[in-house]
N, C-alpha and C. Protein backbone atom coordinates (compact mmCIF):
# COMPACT_ATOMS: atom_id res chain seq x y z
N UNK A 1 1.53 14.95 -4.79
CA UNK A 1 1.39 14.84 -3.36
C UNK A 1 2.02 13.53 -2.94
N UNK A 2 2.66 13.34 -1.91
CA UNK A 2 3.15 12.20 -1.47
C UNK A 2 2.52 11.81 0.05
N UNK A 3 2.55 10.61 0.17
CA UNK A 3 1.70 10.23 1.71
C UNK A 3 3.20 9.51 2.37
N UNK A 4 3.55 9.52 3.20
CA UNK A 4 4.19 8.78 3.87
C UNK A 4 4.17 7.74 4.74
N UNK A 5 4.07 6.06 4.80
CA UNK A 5 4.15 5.71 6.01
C UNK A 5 4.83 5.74 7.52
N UNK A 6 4.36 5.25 8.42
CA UNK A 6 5.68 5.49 9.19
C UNK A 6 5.94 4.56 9.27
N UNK A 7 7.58 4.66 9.79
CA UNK A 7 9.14 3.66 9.76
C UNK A 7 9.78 3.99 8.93
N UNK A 8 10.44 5.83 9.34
CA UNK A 8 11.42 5.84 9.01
C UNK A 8 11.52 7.13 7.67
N UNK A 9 10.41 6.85 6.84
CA UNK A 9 10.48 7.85 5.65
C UNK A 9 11.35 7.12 4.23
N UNK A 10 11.86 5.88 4.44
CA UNK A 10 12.38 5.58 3.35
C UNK A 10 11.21 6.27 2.12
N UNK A 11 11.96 6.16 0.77
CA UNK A 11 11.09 6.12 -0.19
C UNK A 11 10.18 4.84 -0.72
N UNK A 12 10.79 3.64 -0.32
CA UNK A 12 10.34 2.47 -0.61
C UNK A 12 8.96 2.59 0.04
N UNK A 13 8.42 3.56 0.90
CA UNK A 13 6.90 3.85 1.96
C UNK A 13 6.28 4.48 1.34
N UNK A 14 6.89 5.13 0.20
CA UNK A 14 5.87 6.31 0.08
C UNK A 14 4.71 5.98 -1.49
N UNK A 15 3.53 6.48 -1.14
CA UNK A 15 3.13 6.21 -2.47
C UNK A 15 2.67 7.80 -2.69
N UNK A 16 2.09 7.99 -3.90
CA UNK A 16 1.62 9.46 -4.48
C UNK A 16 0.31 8.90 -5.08
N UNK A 17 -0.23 10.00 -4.97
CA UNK A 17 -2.14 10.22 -4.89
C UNK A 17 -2.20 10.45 -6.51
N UNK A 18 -2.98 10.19 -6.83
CA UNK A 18 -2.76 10.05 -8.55
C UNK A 18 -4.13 11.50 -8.50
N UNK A 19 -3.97 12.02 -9.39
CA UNK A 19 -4.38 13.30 -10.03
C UNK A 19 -6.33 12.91 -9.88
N UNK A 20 -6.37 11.45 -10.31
CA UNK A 20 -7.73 10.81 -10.29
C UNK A 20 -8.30 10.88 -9.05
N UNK A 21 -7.73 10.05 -8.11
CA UNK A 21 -7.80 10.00 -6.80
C UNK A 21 -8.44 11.34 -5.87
N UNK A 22 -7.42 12.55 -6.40
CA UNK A 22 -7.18 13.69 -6.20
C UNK A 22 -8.61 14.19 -6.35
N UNK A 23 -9.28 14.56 -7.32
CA UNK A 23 -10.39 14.98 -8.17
C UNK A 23 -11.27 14.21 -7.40
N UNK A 24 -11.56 12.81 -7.50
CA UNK A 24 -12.65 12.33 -6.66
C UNK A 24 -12.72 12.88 -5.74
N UNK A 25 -11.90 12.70 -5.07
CA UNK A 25 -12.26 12.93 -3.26
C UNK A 25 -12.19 14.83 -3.22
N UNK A 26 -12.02 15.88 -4.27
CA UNK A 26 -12.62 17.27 -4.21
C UNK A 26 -14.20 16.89 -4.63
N UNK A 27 -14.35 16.24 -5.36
CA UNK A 27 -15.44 16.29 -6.36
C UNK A 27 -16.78 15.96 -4.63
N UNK A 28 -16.10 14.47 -4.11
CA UNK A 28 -17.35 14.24 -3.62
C UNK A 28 -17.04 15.12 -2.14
N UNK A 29 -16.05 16.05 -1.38
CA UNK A 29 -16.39 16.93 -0.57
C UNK A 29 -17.50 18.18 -1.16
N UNK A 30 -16.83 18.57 -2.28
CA UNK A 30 -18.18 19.68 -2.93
C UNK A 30 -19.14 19.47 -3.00
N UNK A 31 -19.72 17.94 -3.16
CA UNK A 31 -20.83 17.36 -2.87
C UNK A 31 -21.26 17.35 -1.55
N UNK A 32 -20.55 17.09 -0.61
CA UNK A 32 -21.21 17.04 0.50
C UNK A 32 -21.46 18.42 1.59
N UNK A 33 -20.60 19.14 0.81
CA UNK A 33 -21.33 21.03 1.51
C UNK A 33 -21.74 21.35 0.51
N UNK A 34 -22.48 20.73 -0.67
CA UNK A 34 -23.26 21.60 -1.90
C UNK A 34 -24.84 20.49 -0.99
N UNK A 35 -24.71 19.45 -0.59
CA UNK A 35 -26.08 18.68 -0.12
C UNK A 35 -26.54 19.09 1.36
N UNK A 36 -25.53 19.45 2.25
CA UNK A 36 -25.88 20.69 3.67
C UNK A 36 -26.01 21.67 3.18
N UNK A 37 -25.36 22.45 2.15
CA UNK A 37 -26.16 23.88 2.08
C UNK A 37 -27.77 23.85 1.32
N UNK A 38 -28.56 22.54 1.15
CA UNK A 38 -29.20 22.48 0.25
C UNK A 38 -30.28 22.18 1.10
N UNK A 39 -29.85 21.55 2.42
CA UNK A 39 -30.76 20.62 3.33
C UNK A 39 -31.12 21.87 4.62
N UNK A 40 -30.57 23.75 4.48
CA UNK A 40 -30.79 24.11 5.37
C UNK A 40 -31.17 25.42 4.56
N UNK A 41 -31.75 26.22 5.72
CA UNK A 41 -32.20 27.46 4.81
C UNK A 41 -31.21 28.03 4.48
N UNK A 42 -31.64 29.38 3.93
CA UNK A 42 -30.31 30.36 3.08
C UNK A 42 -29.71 31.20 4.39
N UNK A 43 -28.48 31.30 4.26
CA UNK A 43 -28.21 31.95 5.92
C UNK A 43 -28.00 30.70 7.38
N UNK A 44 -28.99 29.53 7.01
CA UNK A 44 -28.70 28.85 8.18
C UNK A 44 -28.00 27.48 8.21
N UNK A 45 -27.40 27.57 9.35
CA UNK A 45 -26.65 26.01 9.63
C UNK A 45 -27.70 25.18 10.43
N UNK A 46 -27.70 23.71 10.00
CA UNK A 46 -28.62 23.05 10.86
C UNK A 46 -27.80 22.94 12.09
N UNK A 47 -28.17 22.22 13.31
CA UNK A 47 -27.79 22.53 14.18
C UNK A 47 -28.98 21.02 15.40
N UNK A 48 -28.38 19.89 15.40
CA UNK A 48 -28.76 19.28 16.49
C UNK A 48 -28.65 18.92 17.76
N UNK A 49 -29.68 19.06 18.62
CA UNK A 49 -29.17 18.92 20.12
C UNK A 49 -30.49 17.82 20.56
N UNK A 50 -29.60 16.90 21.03
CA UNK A 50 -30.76 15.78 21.37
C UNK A 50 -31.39 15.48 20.16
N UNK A 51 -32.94 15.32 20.54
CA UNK A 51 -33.77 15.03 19.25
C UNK A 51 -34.24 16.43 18.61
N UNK A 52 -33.61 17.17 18.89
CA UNK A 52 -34.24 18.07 18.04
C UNK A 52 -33.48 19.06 17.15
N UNK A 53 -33.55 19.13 16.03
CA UNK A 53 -32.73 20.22 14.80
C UNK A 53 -33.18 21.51 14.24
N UNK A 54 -32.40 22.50 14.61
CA UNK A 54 -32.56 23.63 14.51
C UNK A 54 -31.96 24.55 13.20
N UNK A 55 -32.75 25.07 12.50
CA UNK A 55 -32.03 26.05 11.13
C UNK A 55 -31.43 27.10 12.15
N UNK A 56 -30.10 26.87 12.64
CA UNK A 56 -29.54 27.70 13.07
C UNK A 56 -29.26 29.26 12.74
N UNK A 57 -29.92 30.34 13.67
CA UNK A 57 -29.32 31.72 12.60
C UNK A 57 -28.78 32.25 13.77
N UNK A 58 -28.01 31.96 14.84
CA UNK A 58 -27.48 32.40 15.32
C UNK A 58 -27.59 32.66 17.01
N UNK A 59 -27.09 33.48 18.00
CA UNK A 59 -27.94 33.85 19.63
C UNK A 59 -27.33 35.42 19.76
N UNK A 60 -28.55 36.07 20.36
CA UNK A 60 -28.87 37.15 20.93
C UNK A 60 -28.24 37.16 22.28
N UNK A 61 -27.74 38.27 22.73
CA UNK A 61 -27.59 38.23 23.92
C UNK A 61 -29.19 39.33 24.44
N UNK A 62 -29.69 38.81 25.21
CA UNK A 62 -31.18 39.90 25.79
C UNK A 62 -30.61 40.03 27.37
N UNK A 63 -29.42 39.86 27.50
CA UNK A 63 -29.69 40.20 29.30
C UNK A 63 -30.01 41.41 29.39
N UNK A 64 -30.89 41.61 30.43
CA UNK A 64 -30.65 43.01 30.61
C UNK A 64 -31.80 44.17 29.74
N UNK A 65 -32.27 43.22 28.72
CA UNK A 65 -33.14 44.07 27.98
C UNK A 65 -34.33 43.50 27.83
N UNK A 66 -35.54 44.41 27.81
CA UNK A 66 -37.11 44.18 27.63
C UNK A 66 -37.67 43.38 26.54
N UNK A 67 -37.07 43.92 25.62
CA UNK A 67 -37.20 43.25 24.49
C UNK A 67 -36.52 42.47 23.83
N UNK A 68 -36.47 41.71 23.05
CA UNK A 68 -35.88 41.11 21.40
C UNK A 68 -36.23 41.08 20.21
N UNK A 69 -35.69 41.63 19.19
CA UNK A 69 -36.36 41.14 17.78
C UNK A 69 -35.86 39.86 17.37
N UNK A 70 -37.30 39.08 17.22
CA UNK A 70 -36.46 37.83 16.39
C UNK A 70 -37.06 37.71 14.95
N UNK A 71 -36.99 37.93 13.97
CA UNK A 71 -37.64 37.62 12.39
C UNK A 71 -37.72 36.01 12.16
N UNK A 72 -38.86 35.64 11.49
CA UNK A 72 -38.57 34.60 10.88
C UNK A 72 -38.81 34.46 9.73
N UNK A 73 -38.29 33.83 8.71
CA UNK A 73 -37.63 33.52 7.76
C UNK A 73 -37.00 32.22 7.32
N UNK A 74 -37.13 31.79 6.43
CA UNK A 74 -37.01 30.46 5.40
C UNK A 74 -36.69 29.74 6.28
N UNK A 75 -37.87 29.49 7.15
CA UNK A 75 -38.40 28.38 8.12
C UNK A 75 -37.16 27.96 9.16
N UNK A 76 -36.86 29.38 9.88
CA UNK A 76 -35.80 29.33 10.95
C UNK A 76 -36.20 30.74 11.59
N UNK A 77 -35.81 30.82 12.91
CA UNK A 77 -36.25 31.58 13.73
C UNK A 77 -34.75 32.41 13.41
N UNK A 78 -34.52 33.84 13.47
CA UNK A 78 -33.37 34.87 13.70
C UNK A 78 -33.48 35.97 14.47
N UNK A 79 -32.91 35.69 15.74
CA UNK A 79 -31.78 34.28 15.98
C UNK A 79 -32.40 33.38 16.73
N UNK A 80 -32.01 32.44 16.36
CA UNK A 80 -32.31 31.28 17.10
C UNK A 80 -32.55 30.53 18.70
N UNK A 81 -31.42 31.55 19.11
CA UNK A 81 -31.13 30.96 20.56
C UNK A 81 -31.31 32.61 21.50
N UNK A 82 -32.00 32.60 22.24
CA UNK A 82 -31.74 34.32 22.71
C UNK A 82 -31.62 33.77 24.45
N UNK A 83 -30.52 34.17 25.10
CA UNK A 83 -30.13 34.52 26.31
C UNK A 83 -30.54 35.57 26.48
N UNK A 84 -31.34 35.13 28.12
CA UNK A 84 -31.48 36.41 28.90
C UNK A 84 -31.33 36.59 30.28
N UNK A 85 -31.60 37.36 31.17
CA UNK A 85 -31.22 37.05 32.69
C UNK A 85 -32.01 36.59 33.32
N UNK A 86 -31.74 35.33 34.05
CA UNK A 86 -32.43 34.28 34.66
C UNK A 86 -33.61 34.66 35.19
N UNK A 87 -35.19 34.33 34.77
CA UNK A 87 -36.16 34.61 35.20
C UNK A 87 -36.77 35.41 35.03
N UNK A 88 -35.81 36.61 34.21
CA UNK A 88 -36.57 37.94 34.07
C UNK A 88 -37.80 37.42 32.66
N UNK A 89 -38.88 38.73 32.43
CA UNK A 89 -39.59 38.80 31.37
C UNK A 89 -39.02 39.25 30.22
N UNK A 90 -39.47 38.88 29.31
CA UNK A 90 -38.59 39.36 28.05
C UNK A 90 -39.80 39.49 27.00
N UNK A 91 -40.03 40.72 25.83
CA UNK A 91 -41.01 40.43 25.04
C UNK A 91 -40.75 40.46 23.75
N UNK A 92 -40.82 39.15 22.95
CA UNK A 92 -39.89 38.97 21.57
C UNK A 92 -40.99 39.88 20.73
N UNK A 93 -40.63 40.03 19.94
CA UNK A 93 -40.97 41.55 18.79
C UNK A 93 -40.78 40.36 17.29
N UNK A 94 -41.48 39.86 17.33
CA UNK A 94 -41.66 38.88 15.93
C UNK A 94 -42.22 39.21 14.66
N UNK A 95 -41.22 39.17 13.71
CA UNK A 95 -41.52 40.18 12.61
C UNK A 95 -41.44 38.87 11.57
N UNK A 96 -42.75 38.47 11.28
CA UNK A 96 -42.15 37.15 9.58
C UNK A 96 -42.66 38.19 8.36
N UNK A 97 -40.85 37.48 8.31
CA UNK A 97 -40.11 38.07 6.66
C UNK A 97 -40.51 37.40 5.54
N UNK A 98 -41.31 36.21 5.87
CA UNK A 98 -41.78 35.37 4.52
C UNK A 98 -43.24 35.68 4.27
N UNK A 99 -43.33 35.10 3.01
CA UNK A 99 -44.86 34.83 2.42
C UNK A 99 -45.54 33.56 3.32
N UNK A 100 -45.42 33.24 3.99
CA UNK A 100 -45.80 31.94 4.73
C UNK A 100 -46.25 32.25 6.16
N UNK A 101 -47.29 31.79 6.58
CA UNK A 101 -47.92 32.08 8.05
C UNK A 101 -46.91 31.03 8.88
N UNK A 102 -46.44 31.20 10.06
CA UNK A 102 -45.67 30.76 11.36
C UNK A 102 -46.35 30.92 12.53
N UNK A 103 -45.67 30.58 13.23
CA UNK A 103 -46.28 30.40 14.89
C UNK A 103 -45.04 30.61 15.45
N UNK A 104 -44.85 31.06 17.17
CA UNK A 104 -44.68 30.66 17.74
C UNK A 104 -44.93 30.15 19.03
N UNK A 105 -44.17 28.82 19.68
CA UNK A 105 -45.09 28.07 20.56
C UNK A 105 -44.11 27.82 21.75
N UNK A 106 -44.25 27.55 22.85
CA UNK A 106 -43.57 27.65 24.38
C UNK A 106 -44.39 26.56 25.02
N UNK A 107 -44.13 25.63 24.83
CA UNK A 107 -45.16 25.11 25.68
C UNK A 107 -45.07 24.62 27.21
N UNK A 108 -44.08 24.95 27.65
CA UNK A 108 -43.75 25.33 29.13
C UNK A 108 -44.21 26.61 29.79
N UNK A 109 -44.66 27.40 29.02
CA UNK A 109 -45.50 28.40 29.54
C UNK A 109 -46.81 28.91 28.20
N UNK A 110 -47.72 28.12 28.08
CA UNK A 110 -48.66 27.80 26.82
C UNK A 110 -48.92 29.13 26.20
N UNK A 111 -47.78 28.92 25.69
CA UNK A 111 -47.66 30.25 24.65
C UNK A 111 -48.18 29.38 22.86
N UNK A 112 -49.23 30.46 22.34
CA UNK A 112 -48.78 29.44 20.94
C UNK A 112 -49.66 30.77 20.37
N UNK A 113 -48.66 31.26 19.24
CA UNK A 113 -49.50 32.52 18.61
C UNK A 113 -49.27 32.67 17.56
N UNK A 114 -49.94 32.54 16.62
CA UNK A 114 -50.12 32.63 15.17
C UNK A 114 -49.29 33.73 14.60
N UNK A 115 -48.46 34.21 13.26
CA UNK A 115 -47.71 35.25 13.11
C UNK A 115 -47.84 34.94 11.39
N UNK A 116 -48.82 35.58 11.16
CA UNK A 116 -48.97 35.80 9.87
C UNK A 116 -48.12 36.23 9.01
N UNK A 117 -48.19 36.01 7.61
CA UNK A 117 -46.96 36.51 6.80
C UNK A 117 -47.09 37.85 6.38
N UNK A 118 -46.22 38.79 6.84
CA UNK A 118 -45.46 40.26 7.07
C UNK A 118 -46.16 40.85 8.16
N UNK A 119 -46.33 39.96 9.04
CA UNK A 119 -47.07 41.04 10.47
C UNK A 119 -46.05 40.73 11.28
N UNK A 120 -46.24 41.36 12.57
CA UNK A 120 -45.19 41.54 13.74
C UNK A 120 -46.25 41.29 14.87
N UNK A 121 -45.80 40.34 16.00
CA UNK A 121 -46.40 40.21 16.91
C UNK A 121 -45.25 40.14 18.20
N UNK A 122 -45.99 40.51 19.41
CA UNK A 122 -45.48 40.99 20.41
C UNK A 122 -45.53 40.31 21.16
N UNK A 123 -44.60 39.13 21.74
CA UNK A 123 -45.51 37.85 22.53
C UNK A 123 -43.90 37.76 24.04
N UNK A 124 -44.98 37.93 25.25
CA UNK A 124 -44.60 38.13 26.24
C UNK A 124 -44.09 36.70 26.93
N UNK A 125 -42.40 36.66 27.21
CA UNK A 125 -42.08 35.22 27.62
C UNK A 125 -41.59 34.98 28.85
N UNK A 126 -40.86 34.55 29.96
CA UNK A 126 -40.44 34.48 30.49
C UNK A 126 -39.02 33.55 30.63
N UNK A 127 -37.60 34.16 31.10
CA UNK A 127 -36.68 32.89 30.74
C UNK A 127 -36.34 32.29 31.80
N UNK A 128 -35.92 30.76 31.07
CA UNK A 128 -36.01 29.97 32.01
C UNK A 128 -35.34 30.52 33.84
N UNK A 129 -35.20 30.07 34.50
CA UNK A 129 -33.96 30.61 36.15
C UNK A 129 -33.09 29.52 35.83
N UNK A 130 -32.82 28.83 35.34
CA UNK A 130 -31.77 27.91 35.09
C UNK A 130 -32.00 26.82 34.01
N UNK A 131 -31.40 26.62 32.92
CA UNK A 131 -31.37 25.76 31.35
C UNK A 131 -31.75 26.91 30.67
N UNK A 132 -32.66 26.09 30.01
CA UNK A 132 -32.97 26.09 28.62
C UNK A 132 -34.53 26.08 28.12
N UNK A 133 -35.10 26.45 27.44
CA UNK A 133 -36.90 26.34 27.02
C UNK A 133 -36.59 26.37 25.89
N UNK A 134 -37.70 25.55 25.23
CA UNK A 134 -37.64 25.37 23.94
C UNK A 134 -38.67 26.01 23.40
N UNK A 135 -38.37 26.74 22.25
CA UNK A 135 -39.67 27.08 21.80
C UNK A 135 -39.77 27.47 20.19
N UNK A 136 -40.72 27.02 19.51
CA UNK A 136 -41.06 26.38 18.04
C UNK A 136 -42.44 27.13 17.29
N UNK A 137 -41.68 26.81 15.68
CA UNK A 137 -42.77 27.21 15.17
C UNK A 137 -43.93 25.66 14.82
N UNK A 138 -45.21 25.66 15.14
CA UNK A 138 -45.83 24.43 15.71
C UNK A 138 -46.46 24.01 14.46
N UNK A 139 -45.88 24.69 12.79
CA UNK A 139 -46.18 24.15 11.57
C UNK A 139 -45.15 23.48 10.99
N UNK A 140 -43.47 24.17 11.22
CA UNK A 140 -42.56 23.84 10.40
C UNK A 140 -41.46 23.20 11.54
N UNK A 141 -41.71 23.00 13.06
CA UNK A 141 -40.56 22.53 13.90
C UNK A 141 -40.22 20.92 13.10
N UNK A 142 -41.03 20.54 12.94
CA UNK A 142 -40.41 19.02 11.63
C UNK A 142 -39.08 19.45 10.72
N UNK A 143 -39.04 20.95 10.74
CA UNK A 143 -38.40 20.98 9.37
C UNK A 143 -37.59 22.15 9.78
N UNK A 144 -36.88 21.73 11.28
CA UNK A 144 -36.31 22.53 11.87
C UNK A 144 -36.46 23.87 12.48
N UNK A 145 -37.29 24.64 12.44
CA UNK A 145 -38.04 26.13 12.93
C UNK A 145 -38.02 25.92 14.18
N UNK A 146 -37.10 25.64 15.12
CA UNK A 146 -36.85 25.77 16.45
C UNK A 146 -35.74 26.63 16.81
N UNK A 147 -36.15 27.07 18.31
CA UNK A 147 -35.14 27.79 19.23
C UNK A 147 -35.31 27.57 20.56
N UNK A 148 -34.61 28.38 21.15
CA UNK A 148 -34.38 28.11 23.00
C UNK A 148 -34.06 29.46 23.17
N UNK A 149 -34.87 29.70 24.35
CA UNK A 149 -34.36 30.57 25.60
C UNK A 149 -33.66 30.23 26.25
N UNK A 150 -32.83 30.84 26.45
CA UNK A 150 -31.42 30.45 27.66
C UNK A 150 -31.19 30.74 28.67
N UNK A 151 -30.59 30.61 29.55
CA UNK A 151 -30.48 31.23 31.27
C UNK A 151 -29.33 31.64 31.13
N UNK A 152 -29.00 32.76 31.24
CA UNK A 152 -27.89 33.91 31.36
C UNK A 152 -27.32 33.51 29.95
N UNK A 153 -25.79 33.15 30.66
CA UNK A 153 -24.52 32.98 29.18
C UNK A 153 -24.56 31.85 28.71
N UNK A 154 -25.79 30.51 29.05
CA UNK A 154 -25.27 29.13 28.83
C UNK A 154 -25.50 29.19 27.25
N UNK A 155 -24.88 28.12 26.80
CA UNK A 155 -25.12 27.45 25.44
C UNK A 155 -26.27 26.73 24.90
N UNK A 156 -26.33 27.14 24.00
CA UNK A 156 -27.70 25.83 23.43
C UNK A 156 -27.28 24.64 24.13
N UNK A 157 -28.78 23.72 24.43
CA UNK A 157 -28.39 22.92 24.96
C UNK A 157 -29.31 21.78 24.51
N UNK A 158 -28.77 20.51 24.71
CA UNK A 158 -30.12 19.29 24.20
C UNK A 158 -31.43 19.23 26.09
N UNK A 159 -32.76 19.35 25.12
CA UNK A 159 -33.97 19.74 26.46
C UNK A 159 -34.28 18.13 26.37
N UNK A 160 -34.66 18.13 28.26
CA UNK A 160 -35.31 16.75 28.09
C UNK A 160 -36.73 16.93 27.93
N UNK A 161 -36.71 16.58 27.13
CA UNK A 161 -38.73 16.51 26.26
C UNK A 161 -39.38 14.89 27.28
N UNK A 162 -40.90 15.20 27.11
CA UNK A 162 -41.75 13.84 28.08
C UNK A 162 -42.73 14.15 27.05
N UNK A 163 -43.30 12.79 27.67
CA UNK A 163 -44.46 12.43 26.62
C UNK A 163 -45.78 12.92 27.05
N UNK A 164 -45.96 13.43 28.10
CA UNK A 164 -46.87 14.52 28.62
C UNK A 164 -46.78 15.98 28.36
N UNK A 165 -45.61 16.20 27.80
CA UNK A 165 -46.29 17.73 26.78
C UNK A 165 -45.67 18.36 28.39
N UNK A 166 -44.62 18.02 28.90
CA UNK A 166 -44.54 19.30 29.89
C UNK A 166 -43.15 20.56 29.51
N UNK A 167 -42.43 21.07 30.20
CA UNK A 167 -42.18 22.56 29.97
C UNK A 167 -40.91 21.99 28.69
N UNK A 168 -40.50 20.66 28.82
CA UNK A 168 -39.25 20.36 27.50
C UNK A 168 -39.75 19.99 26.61
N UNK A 169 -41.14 19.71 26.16
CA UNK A 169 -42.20 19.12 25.45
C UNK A 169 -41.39 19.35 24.15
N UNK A 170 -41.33 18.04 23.34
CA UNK A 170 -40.92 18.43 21.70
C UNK A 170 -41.91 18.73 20.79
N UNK A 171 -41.82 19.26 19.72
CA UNK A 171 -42.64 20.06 18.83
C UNK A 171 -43.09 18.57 18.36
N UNK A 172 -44.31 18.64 17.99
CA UNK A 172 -44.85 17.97 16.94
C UNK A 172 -45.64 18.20 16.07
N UNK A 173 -45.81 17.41 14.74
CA UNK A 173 -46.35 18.05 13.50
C UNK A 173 -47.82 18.20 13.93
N UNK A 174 -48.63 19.11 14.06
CA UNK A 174 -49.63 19.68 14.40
C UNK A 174 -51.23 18.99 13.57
N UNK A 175 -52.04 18.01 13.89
CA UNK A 175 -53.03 17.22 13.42
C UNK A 175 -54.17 17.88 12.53
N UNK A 176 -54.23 17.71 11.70
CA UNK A 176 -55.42 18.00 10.86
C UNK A 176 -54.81 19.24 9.98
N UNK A 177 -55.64 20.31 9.66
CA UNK A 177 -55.12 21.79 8.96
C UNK A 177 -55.23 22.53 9.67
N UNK A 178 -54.08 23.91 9.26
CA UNK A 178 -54.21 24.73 10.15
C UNK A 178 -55.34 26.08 9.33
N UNK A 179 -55.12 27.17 10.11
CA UNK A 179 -55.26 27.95 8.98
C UNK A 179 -54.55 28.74 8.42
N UNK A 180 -53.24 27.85 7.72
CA UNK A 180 -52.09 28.26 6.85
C UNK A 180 -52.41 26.89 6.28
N UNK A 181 -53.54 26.25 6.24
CA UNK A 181 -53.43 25.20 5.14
C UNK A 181 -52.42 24.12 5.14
N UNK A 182 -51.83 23.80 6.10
CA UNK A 182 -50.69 22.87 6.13
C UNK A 182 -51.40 21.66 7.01
């Protein structure tokens, strides 16, 4: 491989990457998408907005429809982000795929409902009329298990969270035990 400076292209500019050189710098990129694929679940990309990080699995489009299925799974919501049409009701169809008890929690509209491991629960939301709502699982959001409702086509977006717990409220690690023992 040759690098070139500029001025000109003489050869007197150029140096070549030695075979060593070469190898390091594969060696420590494989390292560094072998330590992100290690730091997120199987299937997910992390994913930060503002202060908060999400095991990304993807967005739903729900305009238009009653329902959503979202599964959760190796401590990430799927999918992650679900758009729907501004204001309407929407009722997520929550199916956990793991051995592990979850929640999910809204706390802009005090939603918080337990979702045991392999049950399905039916939990009635409303989306935002304009942004974004955040909403978490209220055992594992530390460890990324967040998502957002969206208003129509927008994008994930970073929520402004307050320290009064109001509708952008950030997840926090939940005090004492639950009863999932955490």
């Amino acid at each position: 491989m040759l690098l070139a400076a500029c001025g000109g292209g003489s050869t007197a500019s150029k140096t070549e990457a030695t075979p060593a050189a070469t190898s390091a710098a594969t060696k420590a990129a494989t390292a560094a998408a072998s330590a992100t694929a290690a730091a997120s679940p199987a299937g997910a990309s992390k994913r930060t907005l503002g202060a908060t990080t999400f095991n990304d699995r993807g967005t739903a489009n729900g305009t238009g429809k009653t329902e959503v299925a979202v599964s959760t799974e190796n401590f990430a919501f799927a999918p992650s982000f679900i758009q729907g049409t501004p204001g309407s009701k929407v009722t997520l169809v929550v199916k956990n795929d793991s051995a592990t008890g979850h929640n999910v929690s809204l706390s802009g509209q005090s939603i918080d409902k337990n979702v045991a491991a392999g049950a399905t629960e039916r939990i009635e939301v409303s989306i935002p009329a304009t942004g974004a709502l955040l909403f978490f699982c209220k055992f594992h959001a530390g460890s990324g298990m967040n998502g957002e409702l969206l208003s129509g086509a927008i994008e994930p977006q970073p929520i402004a969270t307050s320290a009064g717990g109001g509708a952008g409220a950030a997840p926090t690690a939940a005090s004492g035990s639950s009863e999932y023992g955490y």
